[in-house]
Protein backbone atom coordinates (compact mmCIF):
# COMPACT_ATOMS: atom_id res chain seq x y z
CA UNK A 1 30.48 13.32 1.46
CA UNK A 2 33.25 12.43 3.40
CA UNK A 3 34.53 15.66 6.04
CA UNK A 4 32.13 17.80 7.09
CA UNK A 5 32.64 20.92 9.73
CA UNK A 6 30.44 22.05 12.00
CA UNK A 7 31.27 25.52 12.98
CA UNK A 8 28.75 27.23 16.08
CA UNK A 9 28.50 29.33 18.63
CA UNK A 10 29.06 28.36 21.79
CA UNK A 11 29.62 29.83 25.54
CA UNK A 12 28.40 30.82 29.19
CA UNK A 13 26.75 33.81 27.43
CA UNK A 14 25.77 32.14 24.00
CA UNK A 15 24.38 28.97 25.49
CA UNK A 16 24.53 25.41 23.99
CA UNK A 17 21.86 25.40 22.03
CA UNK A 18 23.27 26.03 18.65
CA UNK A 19 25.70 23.24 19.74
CA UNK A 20 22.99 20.71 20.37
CA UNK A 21 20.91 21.14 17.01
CA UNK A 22 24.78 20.94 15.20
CA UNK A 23 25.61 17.73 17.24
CA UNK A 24 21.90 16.33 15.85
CA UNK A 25 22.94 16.85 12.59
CA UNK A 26 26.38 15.36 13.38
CA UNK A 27 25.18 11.89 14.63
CA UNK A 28 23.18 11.44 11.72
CA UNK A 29 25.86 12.61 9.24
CA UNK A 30 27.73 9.93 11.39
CA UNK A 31 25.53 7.50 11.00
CA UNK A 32 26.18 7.63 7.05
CA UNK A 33 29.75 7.25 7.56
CA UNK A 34 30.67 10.67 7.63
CA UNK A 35 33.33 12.20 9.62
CA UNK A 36 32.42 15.34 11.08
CA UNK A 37 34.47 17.75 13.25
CA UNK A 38 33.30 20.95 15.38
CA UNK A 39 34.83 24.32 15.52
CA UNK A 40 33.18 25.73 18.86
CA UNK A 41 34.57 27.81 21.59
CA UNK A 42 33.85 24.91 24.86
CA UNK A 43 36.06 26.13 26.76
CA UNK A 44 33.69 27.20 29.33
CA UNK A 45 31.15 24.56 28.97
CA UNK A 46 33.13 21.73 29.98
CA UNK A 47 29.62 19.85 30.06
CA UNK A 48 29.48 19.99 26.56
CA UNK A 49 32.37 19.56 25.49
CA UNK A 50 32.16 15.71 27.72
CA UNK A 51 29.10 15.70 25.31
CA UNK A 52 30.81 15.57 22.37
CA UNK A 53 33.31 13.35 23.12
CA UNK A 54 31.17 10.83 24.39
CA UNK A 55 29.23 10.99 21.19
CA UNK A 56 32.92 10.69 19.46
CA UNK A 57 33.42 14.45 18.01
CA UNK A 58 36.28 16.09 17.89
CA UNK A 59 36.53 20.22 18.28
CA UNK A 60 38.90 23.14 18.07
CA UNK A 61 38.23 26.66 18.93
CA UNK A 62 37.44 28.86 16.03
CA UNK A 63 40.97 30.78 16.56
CA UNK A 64 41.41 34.27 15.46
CA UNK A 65 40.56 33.32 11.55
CA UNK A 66 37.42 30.71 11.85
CA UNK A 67 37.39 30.07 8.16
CA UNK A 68 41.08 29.48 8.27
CA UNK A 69 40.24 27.09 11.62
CA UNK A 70 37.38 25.47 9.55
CA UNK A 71 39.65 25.09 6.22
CA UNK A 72 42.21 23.45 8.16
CA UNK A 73 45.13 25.83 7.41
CA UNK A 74 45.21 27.85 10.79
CA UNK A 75 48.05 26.51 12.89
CA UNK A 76 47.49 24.97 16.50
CA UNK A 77 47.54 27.43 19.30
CA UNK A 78 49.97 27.31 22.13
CA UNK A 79 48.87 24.26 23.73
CA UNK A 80 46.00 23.30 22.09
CA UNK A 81 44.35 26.84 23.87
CA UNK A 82 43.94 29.24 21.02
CA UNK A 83 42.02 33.01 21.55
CA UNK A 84 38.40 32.60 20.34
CA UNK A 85 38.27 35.70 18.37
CA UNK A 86 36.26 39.16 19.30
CA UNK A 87 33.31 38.59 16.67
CA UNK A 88 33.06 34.99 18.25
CA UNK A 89 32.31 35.80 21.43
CA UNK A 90 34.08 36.98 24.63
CA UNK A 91 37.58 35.39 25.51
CA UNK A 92 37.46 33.49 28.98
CA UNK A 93 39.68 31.02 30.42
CA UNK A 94 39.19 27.33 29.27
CA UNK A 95 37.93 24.79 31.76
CA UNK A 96 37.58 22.01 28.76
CA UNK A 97 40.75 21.44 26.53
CA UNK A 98 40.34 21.57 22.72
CA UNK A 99 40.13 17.53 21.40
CA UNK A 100 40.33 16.54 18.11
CA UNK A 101 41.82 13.27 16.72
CA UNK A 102 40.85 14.77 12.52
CA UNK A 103 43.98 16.27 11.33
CA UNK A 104 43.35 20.19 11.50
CA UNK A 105 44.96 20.17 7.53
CA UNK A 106 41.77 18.24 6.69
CA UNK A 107 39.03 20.38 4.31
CA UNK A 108 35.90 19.70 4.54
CA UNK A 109 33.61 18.45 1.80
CA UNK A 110 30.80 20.83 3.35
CA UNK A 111 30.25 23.57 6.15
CA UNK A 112 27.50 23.93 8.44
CA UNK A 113 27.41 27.39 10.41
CA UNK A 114 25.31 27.91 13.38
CA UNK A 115 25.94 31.35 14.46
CA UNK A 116 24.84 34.83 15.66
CA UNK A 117 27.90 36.19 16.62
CA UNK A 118 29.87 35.72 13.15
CA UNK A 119 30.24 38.14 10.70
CA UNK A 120 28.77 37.73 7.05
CA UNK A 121 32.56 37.20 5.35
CA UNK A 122 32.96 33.73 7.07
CA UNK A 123 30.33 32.29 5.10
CA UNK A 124 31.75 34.45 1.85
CA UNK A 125 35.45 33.39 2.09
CA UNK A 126 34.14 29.39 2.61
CA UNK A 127 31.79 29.54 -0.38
CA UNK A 128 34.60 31.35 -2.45
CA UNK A 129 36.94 28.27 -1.25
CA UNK A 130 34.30 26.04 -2.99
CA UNK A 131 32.75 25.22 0.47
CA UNK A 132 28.93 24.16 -0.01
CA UNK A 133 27.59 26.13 3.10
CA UNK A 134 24.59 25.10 5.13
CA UNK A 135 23.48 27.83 7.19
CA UNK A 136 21.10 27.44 10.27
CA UNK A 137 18.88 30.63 10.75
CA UNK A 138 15.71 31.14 13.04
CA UNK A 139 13.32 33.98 11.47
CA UNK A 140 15.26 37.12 11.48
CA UNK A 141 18.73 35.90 12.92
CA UNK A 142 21.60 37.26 11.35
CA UNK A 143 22.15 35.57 7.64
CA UNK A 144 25.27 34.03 6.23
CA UNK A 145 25.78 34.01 3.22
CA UNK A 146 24.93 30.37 1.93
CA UNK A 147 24.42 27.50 -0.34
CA UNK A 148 20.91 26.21 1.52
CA UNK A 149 19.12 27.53 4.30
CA UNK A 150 17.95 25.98 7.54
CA UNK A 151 15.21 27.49 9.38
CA UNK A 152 13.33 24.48 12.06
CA UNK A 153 11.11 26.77 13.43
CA UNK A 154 7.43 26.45 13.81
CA UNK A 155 6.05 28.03 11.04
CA UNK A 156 8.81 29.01 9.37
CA UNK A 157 7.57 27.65 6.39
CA UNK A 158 5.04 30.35 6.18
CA UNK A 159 7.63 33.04 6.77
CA UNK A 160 9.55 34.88 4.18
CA UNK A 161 13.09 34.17 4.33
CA UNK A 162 16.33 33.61 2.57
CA UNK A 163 16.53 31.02 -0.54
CA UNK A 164 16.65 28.06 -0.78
CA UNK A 165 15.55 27.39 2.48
CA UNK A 166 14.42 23.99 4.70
CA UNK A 167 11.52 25.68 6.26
CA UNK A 168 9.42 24.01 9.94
CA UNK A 169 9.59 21.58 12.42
CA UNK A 170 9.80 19.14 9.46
CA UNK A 171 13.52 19.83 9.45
CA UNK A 172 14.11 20.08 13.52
CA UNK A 173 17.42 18.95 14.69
CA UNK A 174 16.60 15.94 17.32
CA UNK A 175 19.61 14.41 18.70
CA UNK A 176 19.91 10.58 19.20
CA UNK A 177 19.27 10.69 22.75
CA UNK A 178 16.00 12.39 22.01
CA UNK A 179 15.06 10.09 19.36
CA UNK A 180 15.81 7.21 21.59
CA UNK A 181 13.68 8.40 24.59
CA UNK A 182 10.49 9.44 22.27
CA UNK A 183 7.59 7.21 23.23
CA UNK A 184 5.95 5.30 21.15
CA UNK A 185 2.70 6.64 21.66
CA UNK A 186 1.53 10.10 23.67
CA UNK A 187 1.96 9.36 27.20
CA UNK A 188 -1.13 9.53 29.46
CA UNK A 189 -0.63 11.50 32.51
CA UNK A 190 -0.58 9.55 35.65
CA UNK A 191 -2.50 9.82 38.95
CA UNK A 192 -0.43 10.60 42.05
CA UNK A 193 1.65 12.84 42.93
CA UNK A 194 3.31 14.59 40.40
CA UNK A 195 6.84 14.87 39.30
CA UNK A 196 7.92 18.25 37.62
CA UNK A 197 11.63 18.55 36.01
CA UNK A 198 12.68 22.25 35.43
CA UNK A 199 15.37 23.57 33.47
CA UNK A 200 16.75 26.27 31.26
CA UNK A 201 19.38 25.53 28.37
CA UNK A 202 22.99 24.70 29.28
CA UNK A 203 24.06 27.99 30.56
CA UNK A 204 20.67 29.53 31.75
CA UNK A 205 22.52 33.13 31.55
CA UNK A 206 19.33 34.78 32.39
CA UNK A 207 18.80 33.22 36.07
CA UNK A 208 15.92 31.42 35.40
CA UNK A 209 15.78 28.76 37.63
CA UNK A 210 15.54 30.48 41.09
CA UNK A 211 12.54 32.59 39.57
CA UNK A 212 10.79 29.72 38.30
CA UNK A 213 11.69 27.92 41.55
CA UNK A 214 9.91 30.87 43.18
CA UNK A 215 7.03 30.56 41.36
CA UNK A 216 6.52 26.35 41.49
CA UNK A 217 6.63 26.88 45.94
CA UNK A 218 4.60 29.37 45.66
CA UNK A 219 1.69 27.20 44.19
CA UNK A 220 1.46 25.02 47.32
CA UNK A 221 1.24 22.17 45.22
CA UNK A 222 2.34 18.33 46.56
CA UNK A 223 4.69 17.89 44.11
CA UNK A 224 8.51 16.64 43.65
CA UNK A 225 10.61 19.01 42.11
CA UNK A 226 14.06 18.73 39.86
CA UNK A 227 15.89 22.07 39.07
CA UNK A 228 18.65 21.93 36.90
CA UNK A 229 20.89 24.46 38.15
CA UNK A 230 23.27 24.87 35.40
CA UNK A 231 26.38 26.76 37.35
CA UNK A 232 26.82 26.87 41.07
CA UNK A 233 25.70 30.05 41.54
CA UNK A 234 22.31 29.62 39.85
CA UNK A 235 22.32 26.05 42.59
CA UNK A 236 23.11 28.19 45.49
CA UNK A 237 20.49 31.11 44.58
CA UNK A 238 17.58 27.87 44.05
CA UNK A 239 18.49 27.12 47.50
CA UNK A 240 17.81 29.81 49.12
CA UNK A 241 13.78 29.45 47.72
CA UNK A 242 12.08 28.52 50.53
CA UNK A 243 10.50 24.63 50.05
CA UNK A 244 6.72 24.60 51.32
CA UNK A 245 5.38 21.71 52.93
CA UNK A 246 4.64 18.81 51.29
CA UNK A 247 6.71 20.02 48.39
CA UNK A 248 9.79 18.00 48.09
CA UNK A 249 12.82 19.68 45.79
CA UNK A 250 16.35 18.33 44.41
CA UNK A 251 18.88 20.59 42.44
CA UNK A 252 21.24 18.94 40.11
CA UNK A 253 23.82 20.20 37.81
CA UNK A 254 24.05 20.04 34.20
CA UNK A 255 23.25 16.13 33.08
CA UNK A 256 23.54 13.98 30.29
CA UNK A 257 20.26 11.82 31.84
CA UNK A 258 17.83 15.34 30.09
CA UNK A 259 16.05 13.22 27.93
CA UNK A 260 15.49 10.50 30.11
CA UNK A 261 14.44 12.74 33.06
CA UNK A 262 11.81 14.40 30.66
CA UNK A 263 10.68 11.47 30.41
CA UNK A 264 9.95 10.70 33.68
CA UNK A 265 8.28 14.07 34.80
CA UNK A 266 4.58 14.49 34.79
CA UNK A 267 5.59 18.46 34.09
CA UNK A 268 7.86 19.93 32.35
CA UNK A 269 9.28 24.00 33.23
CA UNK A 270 11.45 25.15 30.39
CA UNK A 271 12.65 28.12 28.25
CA UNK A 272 11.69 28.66 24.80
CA UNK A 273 14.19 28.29 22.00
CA UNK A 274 15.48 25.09 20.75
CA UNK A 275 14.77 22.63 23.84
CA UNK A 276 11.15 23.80 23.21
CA UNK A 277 11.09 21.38 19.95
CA UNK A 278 13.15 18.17 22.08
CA UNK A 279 10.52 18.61 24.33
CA UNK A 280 7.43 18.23 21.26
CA UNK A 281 9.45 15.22 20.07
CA UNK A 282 9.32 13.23 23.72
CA UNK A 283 5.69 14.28 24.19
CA UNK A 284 6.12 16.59 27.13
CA UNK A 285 3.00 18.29 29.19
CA UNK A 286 5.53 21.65 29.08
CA UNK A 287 5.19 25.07 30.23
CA UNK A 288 7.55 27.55 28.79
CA UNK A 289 9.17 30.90 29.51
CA UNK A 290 10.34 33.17 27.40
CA UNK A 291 13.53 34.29 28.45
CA UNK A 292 14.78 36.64 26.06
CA UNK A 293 13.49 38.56 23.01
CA UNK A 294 14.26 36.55 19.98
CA UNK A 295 12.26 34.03 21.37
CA UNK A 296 9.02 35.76 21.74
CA UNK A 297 7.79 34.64 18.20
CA UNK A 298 8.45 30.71 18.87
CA UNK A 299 7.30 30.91 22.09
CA UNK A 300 3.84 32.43 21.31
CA UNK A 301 3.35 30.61 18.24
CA UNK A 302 3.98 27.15 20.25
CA UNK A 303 1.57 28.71 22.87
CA UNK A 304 -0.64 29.64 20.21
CA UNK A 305 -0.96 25.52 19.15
CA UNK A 306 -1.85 24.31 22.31
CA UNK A 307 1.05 22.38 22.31
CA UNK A 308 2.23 23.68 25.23
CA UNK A 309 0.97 25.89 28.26
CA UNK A 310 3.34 29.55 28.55
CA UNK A 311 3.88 30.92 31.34
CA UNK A 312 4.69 34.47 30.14
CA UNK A 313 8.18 36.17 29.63
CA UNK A 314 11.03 36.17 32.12
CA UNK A 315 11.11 39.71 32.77
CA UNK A 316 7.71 40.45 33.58
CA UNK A 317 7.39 37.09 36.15
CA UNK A 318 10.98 38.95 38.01
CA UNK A 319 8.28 41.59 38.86
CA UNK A 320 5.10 39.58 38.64
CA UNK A 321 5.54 35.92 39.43
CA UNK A 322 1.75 35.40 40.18
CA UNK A 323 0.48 34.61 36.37
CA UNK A 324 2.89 31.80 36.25
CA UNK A 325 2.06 30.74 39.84
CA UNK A 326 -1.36 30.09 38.62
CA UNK A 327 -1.11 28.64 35.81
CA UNK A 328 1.78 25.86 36.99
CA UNK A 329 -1.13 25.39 39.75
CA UNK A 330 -3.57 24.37 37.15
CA UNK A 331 -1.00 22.56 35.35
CA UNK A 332 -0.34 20.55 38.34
CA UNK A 333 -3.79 19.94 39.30
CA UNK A 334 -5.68 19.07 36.21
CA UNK A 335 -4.37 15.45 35.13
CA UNK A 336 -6.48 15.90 31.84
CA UNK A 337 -4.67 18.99 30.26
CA UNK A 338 -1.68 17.24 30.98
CA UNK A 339 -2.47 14.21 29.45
CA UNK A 340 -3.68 16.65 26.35
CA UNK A 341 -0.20 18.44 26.26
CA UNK A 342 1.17 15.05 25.46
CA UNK A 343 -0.72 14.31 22.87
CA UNK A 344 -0.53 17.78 21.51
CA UNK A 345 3.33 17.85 21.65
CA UNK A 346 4.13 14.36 20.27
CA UNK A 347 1.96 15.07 17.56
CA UNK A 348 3.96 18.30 16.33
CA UNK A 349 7.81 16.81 15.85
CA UNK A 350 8.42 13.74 14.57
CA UNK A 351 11.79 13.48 15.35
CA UNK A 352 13.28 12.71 11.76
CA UNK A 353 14.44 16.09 10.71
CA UNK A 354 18.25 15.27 10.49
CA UNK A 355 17.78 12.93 8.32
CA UNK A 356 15.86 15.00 6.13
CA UNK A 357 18.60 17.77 6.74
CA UNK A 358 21.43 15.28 6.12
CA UNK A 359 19.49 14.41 2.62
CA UNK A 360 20.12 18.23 1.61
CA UNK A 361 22.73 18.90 2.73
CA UNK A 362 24.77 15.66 0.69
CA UNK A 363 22.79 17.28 -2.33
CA UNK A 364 24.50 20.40 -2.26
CA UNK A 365 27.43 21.66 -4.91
CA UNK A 366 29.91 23.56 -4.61
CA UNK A 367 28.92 27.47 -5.11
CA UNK A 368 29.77 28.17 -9.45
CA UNK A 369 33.25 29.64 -9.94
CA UNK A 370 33.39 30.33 -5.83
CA UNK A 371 30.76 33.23 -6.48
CA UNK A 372 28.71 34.19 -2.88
CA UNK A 373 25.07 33.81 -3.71
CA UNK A 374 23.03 36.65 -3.11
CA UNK A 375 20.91 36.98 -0.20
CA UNK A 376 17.28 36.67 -1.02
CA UNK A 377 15.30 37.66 2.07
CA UNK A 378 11.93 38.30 0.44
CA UNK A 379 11.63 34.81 -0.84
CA UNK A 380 9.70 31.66 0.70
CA UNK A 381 11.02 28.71 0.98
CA UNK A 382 10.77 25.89 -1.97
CA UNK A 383 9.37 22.53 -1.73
CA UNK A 384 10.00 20.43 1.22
CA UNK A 385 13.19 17.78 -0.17
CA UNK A 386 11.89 14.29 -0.67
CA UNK A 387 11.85 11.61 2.21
């Protein structure tokens, strides 16, 4: 397999995270000696978009035809900045120009398609071009029409879902950074003073940091405390959180030092979604909020393995921070649960999926006589594909 397209959603609004788990299966396509190339709107996450070409990735914006954009037969936009189309998301003014060094008349070998926001005929019109598709899904997300099916969920393998189907934090997406950074061992939590790193996806668009910020002072806790603020706005509304004494807080913008700073913290705050399972593989003590609705199952089934310590949903803690305040108190306090959570997440992600992904996905044949396959949602998935 020699070309292969990632095509995901991407935006203030959309976040980064479908971006992220693409770019994990990117490096390690990479890594084989595959070219890969993104079709992603980042024109407002300028972050990422440095992301990708430090990891040597090229990307376009989907245009107003993504299959044509992913195909390679759409012509360039008016300097390089071409509309993202309604279905893909809002238009906004770029901050990050499109890069790509792949010529755009290049067709890929195989499509991967991260996406909410696209509708069902992008995945039809690439399989009936004789595109193998490889479609990333998370329980009951939207379903493209595809060749295999990607679902690195916790418990999805239990789940019914659409066939054939990679099924459980077997298959999670862990970038190279990640991989990296994960310890040898689980950690043991350290006596002191502890260190707590909070943050919330690329784009947080639900304002979580200043309400988590909230709810960390209000604990009284010694601690030191990193916020990733992800736009200046969410920065400025952190700083007007009142610090308590002997707490001692710093905000920082969007970084490409996550990993490392995970690391480093004795406690991690975070939202539930994606970051949930990079935060298993580097054996994080974690407490997570669930900041929107299709993340309620993930979050209470990681809750639910003691894996990690939640904290409760976003919208209730706007009205009700106390729950949270208490148990980030404990969290803080009790050296021994911490020291547990590590164990407990390093144990659950092993930080090999893409390679077990990238395995698949270089099985996979083109779709007979260009046919779309049928959805199948009532079926579980098949056996787990060989190391």
């Amino acid at each position: 397999m020699n070309h292969v397209v990632c095509c995901c959603d991407a935006g203030r609004t959309a976040g980064s995270g479908h971006l992220m788990r693409c770019l994990a299966l990117a490096e390690e396509l990479a890594a084989r000696g595959t070219t890969v190339r993104f079709v992603a709107d980042l024109g407002e996450l300028p972050f990422a978009a440095r992301r990708l070409a430090t990891a040597g990735f090229d990307w376009v914006p989907p245009g107003p035809d993504p299959v044509a954009t992913v195909l390679g037969s759409a012509p360039p936009g008016p300097g390089g900045a071409v509309p993202v189309a309604a279905v893909c998301g809002a238009v906004a003014p770029h901050t990050a120009a499109p890069h790509t060094a792949v010529p755009r008349t290049v067709a890929p070998d195989a499509v991967v398609l991260d996406s909410y926001l696209m509708p069902p005929w992008v995945g039809e019109r690439l399989r009936a071009a004789g595109r193998p598709v490889l479609a990333l899904v998370d329980g009951d997300s939207p379903v493209q029409p595809a060749d295999l099916y990607l679902d690195q969920n916790l418990g999805a393998e239990r789940d019914p879902g659409p066939a054939p189907r990679l099924a459980g934090l077997r298959y999670a997406l862990q970038r190279a950074e990640i991989r990296a950074h994960r310890p040898a061992q689980p950690r043991v939590a350290r006596a002191g003073r502890p260190g707590v790193l909070a943050f919330f996806g690329g784009t947080d668009p639900h304002g979580a940091a200043p309400v988590l910020a909230a709810a960390l002072a209000a604990t009284g806790v010694p601690c030191d405390v990193t916020v990733v603020a992800a736009t200046a706005e969410l920065a400025a509304a952190v700083a007007t959180v009142p610090v308590p004494a002997g707490q001692r807080r710093r905000v920082i913008g969007p970084t490409d030092e996550l990993a490392r700073l995970v690391t480093e913290a004795d406690l991690v705050v975070a939202a539930s979604g994606t970051s949930a399972w990079e935060l298993a593989c580097l054996g994080a003590a974690a407490a997570l909020v669930c900041v929107v609705g299709n993340q309620r199952i993930g979050y209470g089934r990681a809750v639910e393995t003691g894996a990690v310590a939640g904290l409760g949903e976003l919208s209730a803690l706007r009205e009700d921070p106390a729950p949270a305040t208490s148990t980030l108190r404990w969290l803080l306090t009790d050296r021994a649960e911490r020291t547990r959570l590590h164990a407990t997440a390093w144990q659950l992600v092993d930080g090999l999926g893409a390679g077990r992904v990238a395995d698949a996905l270089a099985a996979l044949r083109p779709a007979a006589a260009g046919r779309p396959r049928q959805i199948e949602p009532g079926i579980r998935s098949g056996p787990p594909s060989p190391e």
